[in-house]
Protein backbone atom coordinates (compact mmCIF):
# COMPACT_ATOMS: atom_id res chain seq x y z
CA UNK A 1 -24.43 -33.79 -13.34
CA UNK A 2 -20.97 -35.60 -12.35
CA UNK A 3 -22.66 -38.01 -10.09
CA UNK A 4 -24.76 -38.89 -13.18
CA UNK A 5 -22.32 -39.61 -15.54
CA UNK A 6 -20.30 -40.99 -13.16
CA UNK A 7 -22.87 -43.61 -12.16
CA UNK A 8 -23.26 -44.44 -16.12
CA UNK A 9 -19.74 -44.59 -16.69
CA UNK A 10 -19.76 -47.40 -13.84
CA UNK A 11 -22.93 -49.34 -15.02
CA UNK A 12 -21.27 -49.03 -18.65
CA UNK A 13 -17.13 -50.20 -17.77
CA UNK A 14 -17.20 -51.03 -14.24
CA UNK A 15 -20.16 -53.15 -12.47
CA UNK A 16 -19.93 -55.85 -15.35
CA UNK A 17 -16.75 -56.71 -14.97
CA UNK A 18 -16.48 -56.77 -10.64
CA UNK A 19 -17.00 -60.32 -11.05
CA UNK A 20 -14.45 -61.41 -13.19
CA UNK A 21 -12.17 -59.63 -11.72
CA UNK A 22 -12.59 -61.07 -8.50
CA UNK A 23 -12.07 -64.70 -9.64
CA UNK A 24 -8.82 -63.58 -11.38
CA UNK A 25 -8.11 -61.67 -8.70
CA UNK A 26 -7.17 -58.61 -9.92
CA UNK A 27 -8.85 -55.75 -11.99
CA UNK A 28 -8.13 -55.07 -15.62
CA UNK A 29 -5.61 -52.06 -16.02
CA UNK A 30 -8.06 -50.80 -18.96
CA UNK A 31 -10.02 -49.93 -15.80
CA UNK A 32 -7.45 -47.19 -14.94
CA UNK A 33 -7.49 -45.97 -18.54
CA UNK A 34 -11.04 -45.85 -19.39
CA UNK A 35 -11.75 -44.07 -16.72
CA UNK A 36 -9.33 -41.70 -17.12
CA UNK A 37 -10.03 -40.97 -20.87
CA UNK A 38 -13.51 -39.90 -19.33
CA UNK A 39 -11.56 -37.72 -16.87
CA UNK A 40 -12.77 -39.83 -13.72
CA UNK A 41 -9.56 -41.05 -12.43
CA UNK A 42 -7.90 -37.74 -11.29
CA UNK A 43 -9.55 -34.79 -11.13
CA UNK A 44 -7.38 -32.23 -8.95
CA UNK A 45 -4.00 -31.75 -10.97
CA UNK A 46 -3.90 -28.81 -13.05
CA UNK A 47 -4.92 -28.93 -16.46
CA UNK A 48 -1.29 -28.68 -17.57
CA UNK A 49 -1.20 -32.00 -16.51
CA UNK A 50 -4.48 -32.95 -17.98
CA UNK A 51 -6.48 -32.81 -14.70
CA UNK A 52 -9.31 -30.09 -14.76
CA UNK A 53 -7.91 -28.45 -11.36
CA UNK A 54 -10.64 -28.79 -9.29
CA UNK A 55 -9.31 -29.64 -6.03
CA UNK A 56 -12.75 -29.80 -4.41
CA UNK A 57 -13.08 -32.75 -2.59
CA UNK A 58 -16.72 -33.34 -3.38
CA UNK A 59 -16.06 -34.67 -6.56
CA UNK A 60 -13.75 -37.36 -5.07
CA UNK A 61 -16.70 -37.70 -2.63
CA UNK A 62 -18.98 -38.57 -5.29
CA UNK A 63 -16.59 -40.79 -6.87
CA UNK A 64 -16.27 -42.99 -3.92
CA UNK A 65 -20.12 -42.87 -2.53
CA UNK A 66 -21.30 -44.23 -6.33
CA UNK A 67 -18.26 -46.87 -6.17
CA UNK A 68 -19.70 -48.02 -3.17
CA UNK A 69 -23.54 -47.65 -4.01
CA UNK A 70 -22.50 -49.96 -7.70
CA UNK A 71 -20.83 -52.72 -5.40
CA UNK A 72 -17.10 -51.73 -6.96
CA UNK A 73 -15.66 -50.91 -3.89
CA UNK A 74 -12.84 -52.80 -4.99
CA UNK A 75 -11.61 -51.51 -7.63
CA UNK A 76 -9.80 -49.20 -5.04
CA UNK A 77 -9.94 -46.37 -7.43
CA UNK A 78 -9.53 -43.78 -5.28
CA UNK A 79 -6.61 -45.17 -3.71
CA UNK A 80 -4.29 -44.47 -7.01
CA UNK A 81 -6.42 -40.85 -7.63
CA UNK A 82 -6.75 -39.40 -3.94
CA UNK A 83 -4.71 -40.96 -1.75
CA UNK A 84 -1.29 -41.84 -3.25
CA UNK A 85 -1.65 -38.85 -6.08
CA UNK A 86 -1.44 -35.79 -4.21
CA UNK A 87 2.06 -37.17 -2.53
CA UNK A 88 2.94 -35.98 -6.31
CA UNK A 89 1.11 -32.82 -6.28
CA UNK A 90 2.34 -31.65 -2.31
CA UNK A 91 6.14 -32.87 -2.55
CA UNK A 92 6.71 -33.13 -6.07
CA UNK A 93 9.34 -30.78 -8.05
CA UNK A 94 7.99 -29.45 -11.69
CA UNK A 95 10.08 -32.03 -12.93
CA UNK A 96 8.43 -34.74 -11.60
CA UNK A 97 5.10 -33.48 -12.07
CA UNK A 98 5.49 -32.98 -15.79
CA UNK A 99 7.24 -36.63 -15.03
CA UNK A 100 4.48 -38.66 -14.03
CA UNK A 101 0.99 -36.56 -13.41
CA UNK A 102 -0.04 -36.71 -17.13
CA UNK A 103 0.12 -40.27 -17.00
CA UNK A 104 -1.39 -41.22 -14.14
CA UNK A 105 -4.33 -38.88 -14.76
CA UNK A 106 -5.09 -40.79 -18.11
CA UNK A 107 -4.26 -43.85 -16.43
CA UNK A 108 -1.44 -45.17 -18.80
CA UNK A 109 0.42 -45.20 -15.34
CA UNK A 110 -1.03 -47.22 -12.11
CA UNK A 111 -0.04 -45.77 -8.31
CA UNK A 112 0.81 -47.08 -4.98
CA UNK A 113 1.96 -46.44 -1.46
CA UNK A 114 4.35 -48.81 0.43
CA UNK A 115 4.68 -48.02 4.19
CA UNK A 116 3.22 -51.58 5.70
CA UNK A 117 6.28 -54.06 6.63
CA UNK A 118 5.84 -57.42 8.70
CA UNK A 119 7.58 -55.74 12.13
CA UNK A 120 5.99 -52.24 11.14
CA UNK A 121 2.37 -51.23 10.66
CA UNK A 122 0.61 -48.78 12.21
CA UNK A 123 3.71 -47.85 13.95
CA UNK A 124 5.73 -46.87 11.55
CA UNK A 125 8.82 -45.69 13.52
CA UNK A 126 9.42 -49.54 13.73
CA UNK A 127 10.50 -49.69 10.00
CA UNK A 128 13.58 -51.07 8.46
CA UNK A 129 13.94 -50.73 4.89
CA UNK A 130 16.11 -48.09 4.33
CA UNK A 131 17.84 -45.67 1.64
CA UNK A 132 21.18 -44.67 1.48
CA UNK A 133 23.07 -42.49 -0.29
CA UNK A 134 25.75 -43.62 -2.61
CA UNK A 135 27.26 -41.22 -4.73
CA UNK A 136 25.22 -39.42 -6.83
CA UNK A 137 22.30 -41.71 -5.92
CA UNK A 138 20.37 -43.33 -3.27
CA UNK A 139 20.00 -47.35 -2.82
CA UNK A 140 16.89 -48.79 -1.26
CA UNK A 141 16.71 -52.33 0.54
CA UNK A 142 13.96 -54.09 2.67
CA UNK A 143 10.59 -55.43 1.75
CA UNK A 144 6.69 -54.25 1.85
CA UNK A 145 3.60 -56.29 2.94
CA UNK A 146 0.00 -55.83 1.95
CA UNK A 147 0.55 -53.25 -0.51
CA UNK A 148 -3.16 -52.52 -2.28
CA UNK A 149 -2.41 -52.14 -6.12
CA UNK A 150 1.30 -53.78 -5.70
CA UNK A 151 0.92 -55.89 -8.75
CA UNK A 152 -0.59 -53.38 -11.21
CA UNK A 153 1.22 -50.33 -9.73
CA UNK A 154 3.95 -48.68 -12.19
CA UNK A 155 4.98 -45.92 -9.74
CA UNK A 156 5.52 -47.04 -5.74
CA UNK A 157 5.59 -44.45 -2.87
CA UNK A 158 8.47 -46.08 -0.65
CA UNK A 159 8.98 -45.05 2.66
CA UNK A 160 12.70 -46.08 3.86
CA UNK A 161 15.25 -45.02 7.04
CA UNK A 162 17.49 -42.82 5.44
CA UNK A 163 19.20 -42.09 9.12
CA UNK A 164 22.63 -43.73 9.82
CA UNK A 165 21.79 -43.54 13.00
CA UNK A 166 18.22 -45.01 12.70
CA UNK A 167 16.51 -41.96 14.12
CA UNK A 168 12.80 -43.55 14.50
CA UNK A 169 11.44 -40.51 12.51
CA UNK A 170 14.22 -39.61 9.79
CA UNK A 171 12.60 -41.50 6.38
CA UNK A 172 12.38 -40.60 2.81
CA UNK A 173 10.06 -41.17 0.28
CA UNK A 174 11.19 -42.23 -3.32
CA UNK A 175 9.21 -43.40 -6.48
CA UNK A 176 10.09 -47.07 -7.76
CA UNK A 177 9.18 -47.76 -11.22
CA UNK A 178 8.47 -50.40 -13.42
CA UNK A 179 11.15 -52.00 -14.66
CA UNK A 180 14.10 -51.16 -11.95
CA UNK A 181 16.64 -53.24 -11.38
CA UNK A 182 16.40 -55.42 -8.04
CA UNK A 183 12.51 -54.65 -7.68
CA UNK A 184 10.49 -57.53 -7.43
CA UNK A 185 6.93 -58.13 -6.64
CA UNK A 186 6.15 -60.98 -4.21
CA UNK A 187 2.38 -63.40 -5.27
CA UNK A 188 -0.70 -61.48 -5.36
CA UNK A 189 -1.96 -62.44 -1.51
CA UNK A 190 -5.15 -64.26 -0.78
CA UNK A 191 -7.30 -62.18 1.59
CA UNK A 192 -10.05 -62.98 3.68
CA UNK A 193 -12.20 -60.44 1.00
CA UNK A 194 -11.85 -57.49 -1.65
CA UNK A 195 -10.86 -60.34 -3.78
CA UNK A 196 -10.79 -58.48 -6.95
CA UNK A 197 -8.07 -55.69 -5.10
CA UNK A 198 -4.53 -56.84 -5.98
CA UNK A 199 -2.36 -56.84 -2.64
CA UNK A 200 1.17 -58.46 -2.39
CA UNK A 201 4.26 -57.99 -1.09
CA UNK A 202 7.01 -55.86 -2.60
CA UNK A 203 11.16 -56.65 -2.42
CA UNK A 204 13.88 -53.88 -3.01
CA UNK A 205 17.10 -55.61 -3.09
CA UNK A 206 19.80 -53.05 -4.03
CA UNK A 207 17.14 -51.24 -6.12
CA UNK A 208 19.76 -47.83 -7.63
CA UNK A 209 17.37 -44.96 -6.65
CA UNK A 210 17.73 -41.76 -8.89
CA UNK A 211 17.85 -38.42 -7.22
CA UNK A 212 15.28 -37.15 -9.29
CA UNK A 213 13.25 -40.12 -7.70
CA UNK A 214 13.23 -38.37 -3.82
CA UNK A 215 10.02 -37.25 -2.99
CA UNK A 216 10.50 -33.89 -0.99
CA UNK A 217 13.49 -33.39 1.44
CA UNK A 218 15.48 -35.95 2.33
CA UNK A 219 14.40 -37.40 6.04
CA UNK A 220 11.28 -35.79 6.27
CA UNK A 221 8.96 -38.48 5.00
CA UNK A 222 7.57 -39.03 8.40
CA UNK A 223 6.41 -36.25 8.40
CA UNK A 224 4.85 -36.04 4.70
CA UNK A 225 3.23 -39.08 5.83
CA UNK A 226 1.39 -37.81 9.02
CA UNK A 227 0.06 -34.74 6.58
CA UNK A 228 -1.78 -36.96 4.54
CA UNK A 229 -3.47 -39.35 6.82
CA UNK A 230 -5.95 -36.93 7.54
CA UNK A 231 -7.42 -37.27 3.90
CA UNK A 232 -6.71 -40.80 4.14
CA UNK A 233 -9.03 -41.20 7.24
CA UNK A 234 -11.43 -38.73 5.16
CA UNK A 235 -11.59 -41.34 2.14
CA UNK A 236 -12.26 -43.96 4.59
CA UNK A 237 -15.09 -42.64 6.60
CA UNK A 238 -16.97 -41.80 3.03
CA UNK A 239 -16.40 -45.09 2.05
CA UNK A 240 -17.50 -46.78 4.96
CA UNK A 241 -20.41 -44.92 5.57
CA UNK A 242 -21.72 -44.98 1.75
CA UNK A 243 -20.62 -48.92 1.99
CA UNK A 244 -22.55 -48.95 5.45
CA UNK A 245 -25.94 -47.40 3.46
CA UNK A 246 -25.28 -49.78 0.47
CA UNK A 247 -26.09 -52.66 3.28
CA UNK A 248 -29.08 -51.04 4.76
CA UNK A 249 -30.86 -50.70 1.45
CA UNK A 250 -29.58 -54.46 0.63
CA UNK A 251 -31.45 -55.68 3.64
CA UNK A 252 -34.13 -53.55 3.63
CA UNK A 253 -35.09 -55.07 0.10
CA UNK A 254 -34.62 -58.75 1.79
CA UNK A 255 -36.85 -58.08 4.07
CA UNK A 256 -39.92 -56.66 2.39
CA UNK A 257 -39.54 -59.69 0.03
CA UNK A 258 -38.71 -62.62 2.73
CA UNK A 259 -41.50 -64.26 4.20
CA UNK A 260 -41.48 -65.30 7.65
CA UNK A 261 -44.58 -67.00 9.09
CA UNK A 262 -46.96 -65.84 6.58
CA UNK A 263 -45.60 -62.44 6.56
CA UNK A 264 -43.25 -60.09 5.28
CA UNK A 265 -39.89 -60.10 7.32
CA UNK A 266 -40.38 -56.61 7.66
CA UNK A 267 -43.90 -56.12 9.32
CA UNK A 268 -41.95 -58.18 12.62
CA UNK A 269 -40.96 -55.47 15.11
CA UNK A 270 -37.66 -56.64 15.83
CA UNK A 271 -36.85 -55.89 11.94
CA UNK A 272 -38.29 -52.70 12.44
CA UNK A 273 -36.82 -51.50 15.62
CA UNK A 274 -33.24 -52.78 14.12
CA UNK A 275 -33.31 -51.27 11.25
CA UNK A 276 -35.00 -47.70 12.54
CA UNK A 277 -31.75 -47.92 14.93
CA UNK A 278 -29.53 -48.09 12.12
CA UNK A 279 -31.24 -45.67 9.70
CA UNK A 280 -31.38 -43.25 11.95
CA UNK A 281 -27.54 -44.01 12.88
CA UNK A 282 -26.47 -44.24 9.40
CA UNK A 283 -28.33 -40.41 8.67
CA UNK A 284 -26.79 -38.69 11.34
CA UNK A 285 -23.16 -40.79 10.78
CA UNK A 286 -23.27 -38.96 6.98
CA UNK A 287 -24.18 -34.81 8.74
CA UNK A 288 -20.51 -35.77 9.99
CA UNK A 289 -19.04 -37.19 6.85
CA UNK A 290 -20.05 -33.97 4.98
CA UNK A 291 -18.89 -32.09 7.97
CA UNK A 292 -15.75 -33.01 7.71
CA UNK A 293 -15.50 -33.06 3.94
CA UNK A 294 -16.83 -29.18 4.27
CA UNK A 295 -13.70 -28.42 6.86
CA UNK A 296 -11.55 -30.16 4.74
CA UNK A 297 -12.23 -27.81 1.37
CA UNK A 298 -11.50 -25.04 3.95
CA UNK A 299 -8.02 -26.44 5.32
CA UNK A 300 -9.54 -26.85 8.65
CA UNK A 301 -10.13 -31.16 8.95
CA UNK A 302 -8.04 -31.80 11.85
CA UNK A 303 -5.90 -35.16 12.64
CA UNK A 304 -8.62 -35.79 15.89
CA UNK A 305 -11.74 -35.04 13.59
CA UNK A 306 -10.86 -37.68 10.75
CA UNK A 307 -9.90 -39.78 13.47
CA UNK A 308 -13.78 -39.65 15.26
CA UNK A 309 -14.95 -39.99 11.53
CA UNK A 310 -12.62 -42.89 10.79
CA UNK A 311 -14.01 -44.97 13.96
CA UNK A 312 -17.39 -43.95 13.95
CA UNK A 313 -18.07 -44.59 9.75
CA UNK A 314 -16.18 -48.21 10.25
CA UNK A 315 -17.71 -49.85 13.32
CA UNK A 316 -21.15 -48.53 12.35
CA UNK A 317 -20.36 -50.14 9.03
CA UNK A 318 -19.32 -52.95 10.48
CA UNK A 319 -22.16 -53.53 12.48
CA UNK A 320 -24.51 -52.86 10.04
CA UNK A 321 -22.70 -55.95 8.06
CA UNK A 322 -23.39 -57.91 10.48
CA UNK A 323 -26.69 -56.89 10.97
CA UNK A 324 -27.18 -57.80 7.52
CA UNK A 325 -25.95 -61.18 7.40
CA UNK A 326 -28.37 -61.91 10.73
CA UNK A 327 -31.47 -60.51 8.96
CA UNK A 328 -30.75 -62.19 5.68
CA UNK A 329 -30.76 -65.92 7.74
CA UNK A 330 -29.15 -68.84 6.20
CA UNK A 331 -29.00 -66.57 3.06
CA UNK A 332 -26.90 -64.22 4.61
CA UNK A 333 -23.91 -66.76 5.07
CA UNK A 334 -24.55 -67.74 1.13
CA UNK A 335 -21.87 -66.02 -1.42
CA UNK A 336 -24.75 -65.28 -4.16
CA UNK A 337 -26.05 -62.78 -2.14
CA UNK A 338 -24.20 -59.91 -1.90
CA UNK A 339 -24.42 -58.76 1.91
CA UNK A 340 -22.18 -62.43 2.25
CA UNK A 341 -19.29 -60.64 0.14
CA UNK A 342 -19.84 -57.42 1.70
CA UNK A 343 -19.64 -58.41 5.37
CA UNK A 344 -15.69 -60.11 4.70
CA UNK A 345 -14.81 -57.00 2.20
CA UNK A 346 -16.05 -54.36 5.40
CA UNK A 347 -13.40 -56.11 8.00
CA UNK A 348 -10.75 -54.82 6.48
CA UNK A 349 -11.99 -51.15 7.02
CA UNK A 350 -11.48 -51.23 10.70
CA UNK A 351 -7.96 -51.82 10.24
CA UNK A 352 -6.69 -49.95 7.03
CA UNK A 353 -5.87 -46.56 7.22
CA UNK A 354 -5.13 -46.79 11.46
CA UNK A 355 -6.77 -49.29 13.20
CA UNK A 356 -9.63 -48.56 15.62
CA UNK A 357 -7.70 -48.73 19.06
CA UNK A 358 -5.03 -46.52 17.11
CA UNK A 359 -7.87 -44.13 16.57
CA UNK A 360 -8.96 -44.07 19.80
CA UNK A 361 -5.72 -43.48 20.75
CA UNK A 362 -5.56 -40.08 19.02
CA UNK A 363 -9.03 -39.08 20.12
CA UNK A 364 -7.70 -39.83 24.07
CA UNK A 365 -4.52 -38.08 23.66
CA UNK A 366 -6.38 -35.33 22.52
CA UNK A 367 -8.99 -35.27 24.61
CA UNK A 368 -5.89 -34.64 27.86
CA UNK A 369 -3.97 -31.61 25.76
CA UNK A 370 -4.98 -28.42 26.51
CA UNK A 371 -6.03 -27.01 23.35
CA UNK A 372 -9.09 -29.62 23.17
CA UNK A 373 -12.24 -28.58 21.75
CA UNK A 374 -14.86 -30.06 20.58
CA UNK A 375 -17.11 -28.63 16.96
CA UNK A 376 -19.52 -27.37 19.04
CA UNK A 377 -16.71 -24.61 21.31
């Protein structure tokens, strides 16, 4: 019943505006709201805070597989309601919570995460904006890069040193708002795809940080960041593989309907045997996805299980992007079909949320410790 309505809801607000948001480059913030007045935006927080306190992540599944399947994948929905939300829900006080959760679960308020900095991406130990106290408040300086949602975002996650001695792990998180003093936001960047996803870069220049703006303890922000990546890698691999299946059924229509030599595109063998490959890929790709989405409702998704997922769900979608393209021809390479868009939008994915050598990276570190196991031990 939720992936129903959900999947109206989309055909009704979302899929006919995808378009025009891409050429302006941004999505409408009534996107935010209507979907939250329909109470699709945020569905964990408690219903104190107007969420219906279902922390199940199969809803959030759903959300994201019928994003995918409706080609709004960038929208980046589930960015403000999954993975910058819950920073709120795990480290917030009461305060804040009554602060900012009611708003950001109808909407009215837009969310994003700011770790990324030119010298400092997946390694984050290498960043340098930082946050110092100064009386009876902090002060944040440095700068952000390719921050998803940076231009419509109210509230920003920042991630600063807060070490005077620049201990590589010692950072805090604080919430920037609207509207502060010194906080600027840089052009909205022009990326290779997702053209419709707002990304920029994000200046802090003396920006007066409340207290009642620190997110958690004080110097243990590294550390609130590591907890959530699992999810984060979780969101991807769900995306990625529902993206992935979005392109098989793409090409699989091109086929039957493309003529080559007299023929359907799909009665030559090579079509077949490529796409039976992939199918059966794709099928056994999503046992794990729901695997890990099962262990994850149970507290049990582990840093090295998200991380397989991650890599598996990206390059498989990856290569079934390209795939696409190569079946499709000369009509793969041409924007009005919509495996052209989809094979730039899916690059991104092997890089967002840890790259795929830093995944593999985990995986072989783990594989070396002595508590390895594998699912099947």
């Amino acid at each position: 019943m939720f992936r129903e309505a959900y999947r109206k809801f989309l055909e009704a607000e979302i899929t006919p505006n995808v378009e025009r948001w891409r050429q302006q480059g941004i999505v409408d913030r009534e996107a935010f709201e209507k979907a939250g007045e329909q109470g699709f935006l945020m569905i964990w927080p408690d219903e104190q805070y107007g969420g219906l306190g279902d922390k199940d992540f199969r809803f959030e599944q759903i959300i994201i597989e019928e994003t995918q399947r409706a080609g709004c994948g960038e929208w980046f929905n589930t960015l403000h309601s999954r993975l910058v939300g819950p920073y709120l829900e795990h480290f917030g006080s009461d305060d804040q919570k009554q602060r900012w959760l009611p708003d950001c679960v109808s909407g009215k308020k837009v969310l994003a995460i700011a770790m990324t900095e030119p010298d400092a991406g997946s390694d984050l130990a290498g960043m340098r904006s930082s946050l110092n106290v100064e009386g009876d408040h902090y002060v944040l300086n440095g700068s952000k890069t390719y921050i998803s949602n940076a231009i419509n975002a109210d509230l920003v996650i920042v991630a600063a040193k807060s070490d005077s001695e620049d201990h590589s792990h010692s950072m805090t998180l604080c919430v920037v708002e609207r509207g502060m003093d010194g906080f600027e936001r840089g052009r909205n960047l022009d990326k290779m795809g997702l053209k419709a996803q707002d990304t920029a870069e994000l200046f802090f220049n003396n920006v007066v940080i409340p207290k009642e703006n620190i997110l958690g303890e004080p110097g243990r922000g590294f550390f609130y960041l590591m907890q959530g990546l699992a999810e984060e890698r979780l969101i991807a691999m769900v995306m990625a593989a529902a993206n992935a299946r979005r392109g098989f059924n793409i090409t699989r229509e091109f086929a039957m309907e493309r003529k080559v030599f007299g023929k359907p595109l799909s009665h030559m063998q090579n079509t077949q045997f490529k796409l039976a490959e992939m199918d059966a890929e794709l099928d056994i790709l999503q046992v794990y996805v729901d695997h890990c989405v099962s262990e994850h409702n149970e507290g049990r998704l582990t840093v090295n299980m998200a991380a397989k997922g991650k890599l598996q769900a990206t390059e498989l979608e990856w290569r079934m992007m390209d795939l696409g393209v190569q079946l499709h021809g000369g009509a793969g390479y041409m924007q009005e079909y919509a495996i052209c868009s989809m094979f730039t939008d899916a690059r991104i994915n092997r890089i967002l949320a840890g790259s795929s050598e830093i995944m593999k990276l985990i995986i072989g570190r783990d594989i070396f410790t002595d508590n390895y196991s594998s699912i099947l031990d």
